[in-house]
N, C-alpha and C. Protein backbone atom coordinates (compact mmCIF):
# COMPACT_ATOMS: atom_id res chain seq x y z
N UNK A 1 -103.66 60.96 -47.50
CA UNK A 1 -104.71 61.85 -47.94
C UNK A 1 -104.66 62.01 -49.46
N UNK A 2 -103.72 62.28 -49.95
CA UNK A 2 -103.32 62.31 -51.61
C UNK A 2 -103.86 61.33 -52.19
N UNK A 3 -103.91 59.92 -51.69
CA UNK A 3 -104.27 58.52 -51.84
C UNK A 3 -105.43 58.36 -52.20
N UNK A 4 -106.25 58.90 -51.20
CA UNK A 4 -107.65 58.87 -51.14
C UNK A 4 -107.89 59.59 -51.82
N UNK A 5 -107.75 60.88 -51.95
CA UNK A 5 -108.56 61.92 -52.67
C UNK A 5 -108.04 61.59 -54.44
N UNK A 6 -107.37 60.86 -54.60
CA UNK A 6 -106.88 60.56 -56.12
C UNK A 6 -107.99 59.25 -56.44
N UNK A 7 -108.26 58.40 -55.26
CA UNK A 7 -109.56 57.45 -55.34
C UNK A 7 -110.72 58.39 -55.49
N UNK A 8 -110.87 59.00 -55.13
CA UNK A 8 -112.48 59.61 -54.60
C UNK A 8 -112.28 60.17 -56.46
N UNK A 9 -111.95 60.74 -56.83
CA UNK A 9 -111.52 61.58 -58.27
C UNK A 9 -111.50 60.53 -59.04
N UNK A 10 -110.86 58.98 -58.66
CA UNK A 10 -111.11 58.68 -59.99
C UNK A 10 -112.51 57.34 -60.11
N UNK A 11 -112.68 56.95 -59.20
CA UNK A 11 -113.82 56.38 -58.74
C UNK A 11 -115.01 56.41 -60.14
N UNK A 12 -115.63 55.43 -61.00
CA UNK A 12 -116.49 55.80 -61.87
C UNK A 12 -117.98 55.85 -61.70
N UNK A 13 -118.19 55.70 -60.23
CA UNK A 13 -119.41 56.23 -59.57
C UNK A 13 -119.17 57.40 -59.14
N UNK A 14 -120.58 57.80 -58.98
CA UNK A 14 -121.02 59.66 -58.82
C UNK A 14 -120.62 59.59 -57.35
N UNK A 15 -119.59 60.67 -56.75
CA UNK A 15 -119.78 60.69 -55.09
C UNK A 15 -119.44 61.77 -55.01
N UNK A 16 -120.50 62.76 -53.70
CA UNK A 16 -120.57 63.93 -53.41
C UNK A 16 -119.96 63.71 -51.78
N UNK A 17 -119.71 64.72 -51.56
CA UNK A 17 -119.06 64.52 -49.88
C UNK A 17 -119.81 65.85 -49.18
N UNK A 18 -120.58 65.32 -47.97
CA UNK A 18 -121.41 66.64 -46.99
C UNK A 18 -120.69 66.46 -45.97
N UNK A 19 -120.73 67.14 -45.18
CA UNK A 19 -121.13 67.34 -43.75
C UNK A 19 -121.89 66.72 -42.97
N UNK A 20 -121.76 65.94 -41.88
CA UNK A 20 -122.58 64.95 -41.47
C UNK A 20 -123.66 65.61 -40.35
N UNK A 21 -123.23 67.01 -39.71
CA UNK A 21 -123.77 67.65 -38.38
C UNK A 21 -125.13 68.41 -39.73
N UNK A 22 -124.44 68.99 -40.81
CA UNK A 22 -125.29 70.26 -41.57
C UNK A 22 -125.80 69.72 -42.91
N UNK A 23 -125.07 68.72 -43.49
CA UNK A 23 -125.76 68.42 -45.01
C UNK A 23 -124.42 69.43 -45.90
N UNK A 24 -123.73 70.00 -45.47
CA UNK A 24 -122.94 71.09 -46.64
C UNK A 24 -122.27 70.45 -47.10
N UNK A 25 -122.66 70.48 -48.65
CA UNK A 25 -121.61 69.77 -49.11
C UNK A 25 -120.07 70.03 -49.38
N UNK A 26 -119.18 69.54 -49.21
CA UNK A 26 -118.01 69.99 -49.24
C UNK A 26 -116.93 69.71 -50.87
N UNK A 27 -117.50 68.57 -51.28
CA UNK A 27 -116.73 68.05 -52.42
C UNK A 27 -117.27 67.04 -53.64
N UNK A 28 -117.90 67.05 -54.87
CA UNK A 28 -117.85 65.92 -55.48
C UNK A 28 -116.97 65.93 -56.70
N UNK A 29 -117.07 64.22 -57.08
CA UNK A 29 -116.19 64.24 -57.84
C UNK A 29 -116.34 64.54 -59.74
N UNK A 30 -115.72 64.21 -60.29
CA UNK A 30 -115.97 64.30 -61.95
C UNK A 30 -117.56 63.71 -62.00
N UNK A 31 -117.70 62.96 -62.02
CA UNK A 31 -118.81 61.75 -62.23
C UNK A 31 -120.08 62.47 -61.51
N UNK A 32 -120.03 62.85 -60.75
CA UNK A 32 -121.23 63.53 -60.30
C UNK A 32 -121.42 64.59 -60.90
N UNK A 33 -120.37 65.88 -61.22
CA UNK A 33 -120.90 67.00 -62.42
C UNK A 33 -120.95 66.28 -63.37
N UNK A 34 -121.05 65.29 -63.98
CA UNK A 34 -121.55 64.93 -65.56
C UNK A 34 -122.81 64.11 -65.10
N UNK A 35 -122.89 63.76 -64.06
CA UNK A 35 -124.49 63.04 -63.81
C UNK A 35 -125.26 64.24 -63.44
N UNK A 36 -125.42 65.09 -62.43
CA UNK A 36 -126.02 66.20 -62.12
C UNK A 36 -125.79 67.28 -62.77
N UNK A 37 -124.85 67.82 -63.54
CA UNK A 37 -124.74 69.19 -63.69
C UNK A 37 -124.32 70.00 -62.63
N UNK A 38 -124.62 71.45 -63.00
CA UNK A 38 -124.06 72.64 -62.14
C UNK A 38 -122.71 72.90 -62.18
N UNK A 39 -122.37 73.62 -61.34
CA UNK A 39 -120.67 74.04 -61.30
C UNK A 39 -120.60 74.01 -59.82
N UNK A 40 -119.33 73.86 -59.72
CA UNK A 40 -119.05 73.95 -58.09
C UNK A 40 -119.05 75.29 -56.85
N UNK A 41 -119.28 76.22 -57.51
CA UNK A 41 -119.81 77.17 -57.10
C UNK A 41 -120.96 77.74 -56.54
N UNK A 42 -121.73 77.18 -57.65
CA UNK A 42 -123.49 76.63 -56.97
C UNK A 42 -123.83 75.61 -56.07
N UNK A 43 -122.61 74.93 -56.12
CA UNK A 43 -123.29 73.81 -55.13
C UNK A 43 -122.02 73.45 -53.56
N UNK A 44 -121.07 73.25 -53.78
CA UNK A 44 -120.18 73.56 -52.84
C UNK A 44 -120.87 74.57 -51.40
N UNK A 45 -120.57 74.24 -50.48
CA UNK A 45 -121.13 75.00 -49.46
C UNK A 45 -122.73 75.31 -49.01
N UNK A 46 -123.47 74.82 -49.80
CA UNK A 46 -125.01 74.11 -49.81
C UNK A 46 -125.17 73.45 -49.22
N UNK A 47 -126.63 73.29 -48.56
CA UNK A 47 -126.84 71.77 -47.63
C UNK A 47 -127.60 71.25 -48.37
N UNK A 48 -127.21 69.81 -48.46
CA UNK A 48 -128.41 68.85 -48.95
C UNK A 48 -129.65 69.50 -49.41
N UNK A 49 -130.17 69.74 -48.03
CA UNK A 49 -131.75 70.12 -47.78
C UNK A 49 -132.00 71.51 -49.33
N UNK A 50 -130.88 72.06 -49.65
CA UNK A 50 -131.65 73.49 -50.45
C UNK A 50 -131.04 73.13 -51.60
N UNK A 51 -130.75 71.78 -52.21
CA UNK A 51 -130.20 71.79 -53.68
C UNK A 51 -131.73 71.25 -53.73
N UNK A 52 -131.87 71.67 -55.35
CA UNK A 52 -133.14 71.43 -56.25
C UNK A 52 -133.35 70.14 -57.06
N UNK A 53 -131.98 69.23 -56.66
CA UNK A 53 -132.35 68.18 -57.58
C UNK A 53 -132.31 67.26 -57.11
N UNK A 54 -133.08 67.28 -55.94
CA UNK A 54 -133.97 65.86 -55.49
C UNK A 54 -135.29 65.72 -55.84
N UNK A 55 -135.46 64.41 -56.68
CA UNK A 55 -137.05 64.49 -57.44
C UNK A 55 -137.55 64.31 -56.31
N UNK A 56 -137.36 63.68 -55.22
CA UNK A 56 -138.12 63.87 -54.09
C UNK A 56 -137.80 63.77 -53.27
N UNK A 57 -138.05 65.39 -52.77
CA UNK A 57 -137.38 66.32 -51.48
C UNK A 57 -136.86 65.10 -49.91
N UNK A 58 -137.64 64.25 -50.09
CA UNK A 58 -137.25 63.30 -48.45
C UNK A 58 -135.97 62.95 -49.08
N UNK A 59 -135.63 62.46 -49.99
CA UNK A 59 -134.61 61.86 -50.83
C UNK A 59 -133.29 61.91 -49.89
N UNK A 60 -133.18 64.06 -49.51
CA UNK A 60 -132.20 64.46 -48.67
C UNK A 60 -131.70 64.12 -47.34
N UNK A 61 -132.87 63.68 -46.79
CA UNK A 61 -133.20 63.27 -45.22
C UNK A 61 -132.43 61.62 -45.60
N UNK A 62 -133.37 60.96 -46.57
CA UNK A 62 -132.87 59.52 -46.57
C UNK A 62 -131.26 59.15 -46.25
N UNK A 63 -130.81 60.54 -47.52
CA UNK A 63 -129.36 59.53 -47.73
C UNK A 63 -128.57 60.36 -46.47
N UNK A 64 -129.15 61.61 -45.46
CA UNK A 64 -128.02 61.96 -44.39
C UNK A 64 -128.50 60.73 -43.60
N UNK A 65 -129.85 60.04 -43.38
CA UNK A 65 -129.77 59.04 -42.51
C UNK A 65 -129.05 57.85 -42.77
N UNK A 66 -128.52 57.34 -43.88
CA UNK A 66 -128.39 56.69 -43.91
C UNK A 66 -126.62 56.38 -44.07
N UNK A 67 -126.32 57.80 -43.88
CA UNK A 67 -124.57 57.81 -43.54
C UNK A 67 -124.74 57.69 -42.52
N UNK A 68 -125.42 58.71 -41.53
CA UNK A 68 -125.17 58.65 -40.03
C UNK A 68 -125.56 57.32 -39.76
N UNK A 69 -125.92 56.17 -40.06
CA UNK A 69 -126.29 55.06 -39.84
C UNK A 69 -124.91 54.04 -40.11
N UNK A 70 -124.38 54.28 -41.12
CA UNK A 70 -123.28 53.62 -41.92
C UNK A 70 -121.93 53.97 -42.02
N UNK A 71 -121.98 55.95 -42.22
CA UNK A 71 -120.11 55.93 -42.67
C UNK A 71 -120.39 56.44 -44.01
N UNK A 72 -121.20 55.22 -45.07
CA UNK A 72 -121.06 55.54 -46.39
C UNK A 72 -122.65 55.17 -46.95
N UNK A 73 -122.60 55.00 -47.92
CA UNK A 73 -124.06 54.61 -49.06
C UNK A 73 -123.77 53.91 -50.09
N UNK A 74 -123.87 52.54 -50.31
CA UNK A 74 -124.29 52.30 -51.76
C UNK A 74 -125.50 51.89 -51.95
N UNK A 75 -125.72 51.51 -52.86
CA UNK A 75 -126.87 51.09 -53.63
C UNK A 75 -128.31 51.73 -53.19
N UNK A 76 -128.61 52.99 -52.70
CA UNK A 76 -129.35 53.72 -52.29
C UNK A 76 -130.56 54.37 -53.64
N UNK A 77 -131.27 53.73 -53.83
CA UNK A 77 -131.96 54.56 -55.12
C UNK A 77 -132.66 55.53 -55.35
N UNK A 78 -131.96 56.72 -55.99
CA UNK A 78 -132.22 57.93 -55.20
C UNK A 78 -132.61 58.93 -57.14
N UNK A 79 -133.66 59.17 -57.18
CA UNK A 79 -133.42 60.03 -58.45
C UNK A 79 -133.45 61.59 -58.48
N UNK A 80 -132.19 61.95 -59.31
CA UNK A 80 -131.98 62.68 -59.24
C UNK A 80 -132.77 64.12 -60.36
N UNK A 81 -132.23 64.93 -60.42
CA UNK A 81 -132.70 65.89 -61.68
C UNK A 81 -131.49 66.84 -62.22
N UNK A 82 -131.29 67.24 -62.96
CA UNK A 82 -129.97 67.42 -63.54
C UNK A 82 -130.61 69.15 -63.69
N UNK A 83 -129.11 70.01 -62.89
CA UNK A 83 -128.67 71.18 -62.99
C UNK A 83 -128.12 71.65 -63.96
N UNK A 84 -128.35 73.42 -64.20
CA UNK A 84 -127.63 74.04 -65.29
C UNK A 84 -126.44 74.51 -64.73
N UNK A 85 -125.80 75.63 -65.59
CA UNK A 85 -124.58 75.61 -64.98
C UNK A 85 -124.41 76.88 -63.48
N UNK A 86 -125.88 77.61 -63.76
CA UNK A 86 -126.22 78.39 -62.16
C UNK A 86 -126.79 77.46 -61.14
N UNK A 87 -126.65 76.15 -60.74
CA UNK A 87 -127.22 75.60 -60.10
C UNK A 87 -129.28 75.78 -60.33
N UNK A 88 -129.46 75.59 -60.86
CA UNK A 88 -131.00 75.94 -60.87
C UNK A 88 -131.42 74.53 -61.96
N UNK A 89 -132.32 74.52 -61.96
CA UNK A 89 -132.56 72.71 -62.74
C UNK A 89 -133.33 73.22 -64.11
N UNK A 90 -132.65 72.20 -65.23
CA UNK A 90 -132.44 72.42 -66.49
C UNK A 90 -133.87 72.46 -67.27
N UNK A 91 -134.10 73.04 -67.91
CA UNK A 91 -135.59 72.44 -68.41
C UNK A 91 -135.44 71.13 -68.91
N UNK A 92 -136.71 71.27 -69.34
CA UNK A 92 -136.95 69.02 -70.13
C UNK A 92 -137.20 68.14 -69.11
């Protein structure tokens, strides 16, 4: 477990970790707060479905289908919108 979670941390792609039954997210790593923003407070314990920075809302549906299909996701093209540090999306 130490193993992995020292991969998942140092990994230089963005990866968030949910819940596969609810969407909650449980964990991401460095790379995803510097691609998205927010703090882990705002977003930790959230489902997919109620974070604000999917430019488009199916976006959420896509990528839980497409774990429950797989396990994992790459190359999924998904755009995002970048959070402040209350979880709420940045102006610009």
């Amino acid at each position: 477990q130490v193993l992995l979670e020292a991969a998942f941390h140092a990994t230089p792609d963005a990866m968030l970790l949910f819940r596969d039954e609810d969407g909650v997210v449980v964990e991401a790593n460095d790379v995803w707060w510097t691609l998205c923003g927010g703090e882990r407070a705002a977003l930790i314990g959230r489902s997919l479905d109620d974070l604000p920075l999917w430019a488009d809302p199916g976006d959420a549906e896509r990528l839980r289908r497409a774990v429950a299909a797989g396990g994992a996701v790459a190359d999924l093209p998904i755009a995002l919108r970048r959070l402040g540090p209350d979880g709420a999306l940045e102006a610009g």
